[in-house]
Protein backbone atom coordinates (compact mmCIF):
# COMPACT_ATOMS: atom_id res chain seq x y z
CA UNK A 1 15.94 -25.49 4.53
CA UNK A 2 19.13 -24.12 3.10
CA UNK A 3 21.53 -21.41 4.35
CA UNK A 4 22.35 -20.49 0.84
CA UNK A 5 18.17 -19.68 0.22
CA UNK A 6 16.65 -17.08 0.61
CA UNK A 7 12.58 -16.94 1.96
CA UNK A 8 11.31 -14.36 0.15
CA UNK A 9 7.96 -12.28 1.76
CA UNK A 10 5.66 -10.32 0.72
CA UNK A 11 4.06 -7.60 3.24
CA UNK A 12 0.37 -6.71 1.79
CA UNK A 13 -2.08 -9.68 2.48
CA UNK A 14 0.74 -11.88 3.27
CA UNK A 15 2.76 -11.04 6.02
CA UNK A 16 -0.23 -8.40 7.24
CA UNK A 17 -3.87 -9.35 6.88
CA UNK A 18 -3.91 -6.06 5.16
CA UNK A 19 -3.23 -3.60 2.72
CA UNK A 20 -0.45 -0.52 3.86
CA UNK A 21 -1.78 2.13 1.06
CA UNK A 22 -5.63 1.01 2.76
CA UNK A 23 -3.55 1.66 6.73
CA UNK A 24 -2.15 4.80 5.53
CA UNK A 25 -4.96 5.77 3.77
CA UNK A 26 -7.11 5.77 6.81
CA UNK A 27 -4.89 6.79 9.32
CA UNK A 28 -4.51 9.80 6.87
CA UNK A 29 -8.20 10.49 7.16
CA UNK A 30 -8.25 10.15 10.92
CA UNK A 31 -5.86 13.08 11.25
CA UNK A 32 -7.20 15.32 8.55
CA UNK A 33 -10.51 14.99 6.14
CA UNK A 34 -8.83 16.59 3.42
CA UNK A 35 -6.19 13.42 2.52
CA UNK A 36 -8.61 12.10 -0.19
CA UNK A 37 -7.60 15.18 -1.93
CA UNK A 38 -3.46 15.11 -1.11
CA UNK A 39 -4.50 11.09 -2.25
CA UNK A 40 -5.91 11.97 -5.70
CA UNK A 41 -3.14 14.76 -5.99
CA UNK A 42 -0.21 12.49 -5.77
CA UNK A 43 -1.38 9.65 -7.91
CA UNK A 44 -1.19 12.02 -10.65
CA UNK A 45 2.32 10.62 -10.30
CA UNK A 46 1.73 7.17 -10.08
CA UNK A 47 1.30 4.97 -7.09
CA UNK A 48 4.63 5.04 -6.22
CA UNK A 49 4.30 8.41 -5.49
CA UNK A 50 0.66 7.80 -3.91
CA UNK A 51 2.28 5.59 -1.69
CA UNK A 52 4.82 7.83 -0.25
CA UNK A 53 2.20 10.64 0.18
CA UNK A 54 0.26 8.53 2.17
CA UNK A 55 2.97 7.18 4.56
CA UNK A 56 4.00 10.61 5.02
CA UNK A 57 -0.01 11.86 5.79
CA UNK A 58 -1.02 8.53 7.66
CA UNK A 59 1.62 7.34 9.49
CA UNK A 60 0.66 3.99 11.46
CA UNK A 61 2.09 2.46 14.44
CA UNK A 62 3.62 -0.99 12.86
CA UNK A 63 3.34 -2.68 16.33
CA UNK A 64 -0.94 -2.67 16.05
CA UNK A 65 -0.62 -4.43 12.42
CA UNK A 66 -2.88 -7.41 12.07
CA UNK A 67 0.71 -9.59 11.55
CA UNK A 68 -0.36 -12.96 9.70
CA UNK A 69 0.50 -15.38 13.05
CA UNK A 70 1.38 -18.75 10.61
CA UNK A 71 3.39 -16.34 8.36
CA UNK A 72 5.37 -15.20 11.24
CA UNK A 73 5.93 -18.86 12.43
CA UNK A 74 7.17 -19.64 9.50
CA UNK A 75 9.57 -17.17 9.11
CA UNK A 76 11.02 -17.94 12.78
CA UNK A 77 11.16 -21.79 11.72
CA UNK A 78 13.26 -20.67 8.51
CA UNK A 79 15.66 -18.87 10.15
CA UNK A 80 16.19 -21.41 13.34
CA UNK A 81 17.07 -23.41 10.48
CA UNK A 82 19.39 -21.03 9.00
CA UNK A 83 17.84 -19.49 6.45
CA UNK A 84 18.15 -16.07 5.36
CA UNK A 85 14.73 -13.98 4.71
CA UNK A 86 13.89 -10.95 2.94
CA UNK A 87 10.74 -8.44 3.31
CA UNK A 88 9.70 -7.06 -0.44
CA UNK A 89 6.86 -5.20 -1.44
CA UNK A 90 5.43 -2.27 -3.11
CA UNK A 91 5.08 -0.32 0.04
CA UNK A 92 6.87 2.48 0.66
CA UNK A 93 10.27 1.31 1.75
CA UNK A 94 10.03 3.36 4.70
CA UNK A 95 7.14 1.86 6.12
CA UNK A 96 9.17 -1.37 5.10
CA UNK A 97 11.96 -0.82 7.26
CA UNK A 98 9.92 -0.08 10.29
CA UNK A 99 7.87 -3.07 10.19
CA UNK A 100 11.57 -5.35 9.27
CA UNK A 101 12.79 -3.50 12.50
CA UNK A 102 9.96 -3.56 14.43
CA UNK A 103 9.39 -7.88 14.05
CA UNK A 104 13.62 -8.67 13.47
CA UNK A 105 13.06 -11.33 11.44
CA UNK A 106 14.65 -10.06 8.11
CA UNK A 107 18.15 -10.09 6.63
CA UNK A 108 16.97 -7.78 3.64
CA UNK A 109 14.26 -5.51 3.01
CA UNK A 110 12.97 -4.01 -0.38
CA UNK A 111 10.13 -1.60 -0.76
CA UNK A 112 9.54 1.11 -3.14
CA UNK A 113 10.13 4.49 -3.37
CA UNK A 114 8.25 7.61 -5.07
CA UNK A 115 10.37 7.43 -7.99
């Protein structure tokens, strides 16, 4: 490993053993029956814009994530090592940013935003 590199890591099906738009969907549903309709509204605009909807319908609680254990391994072993690490996916970046604060194991985080 390499303090000038950069470990790049995907969140859905990689770092989670799930899908957030699928978490958000549900939780969505759990509060209110009618988010399959806000769901079909927004993507009208794209999933970007599904996306956000959803995280802002379905919030989840990033602590009860099913967290890939030999993904987060290997990003502790990277950085003991001195690498730098960065969380990047298509979810919405604020969901992003609570699961890169929630586990503190990335320099950078990237997710994606409704426009």
């Amino acid at each position: 490993m390499a303090a000038d590199r950069t470990l790049v890591v995907d969140l859905d099906g990689t770092l989670i053993r799930s899908d957030m738009l699928f978490e958000t969907f549900w939780s969505g549903v759990s509060r209110n029956w009618r988010t399959p309709f806000a769901a079909f509204q927004s993507l009208a605009n794209g999933r970007a814009a599904l996306k956000q909807r959803m995280s802002q319908v379905g919030p989840v609680d990033v602590g009860t994530l099913p967290y890939n254990p030999s993904v987060l391994d290997y990003i502790a072993r990277w950085r003991a090592g001195g690498g730098r690490t960065a969380l990047v996916t298509a979810a919405n970046q604020q969901i992003a940013d609570q699961i890169a604060e929630h586990l503190g194991m990335f320099d950078e985080v990237h997710g994606s935003d409704a426009c």
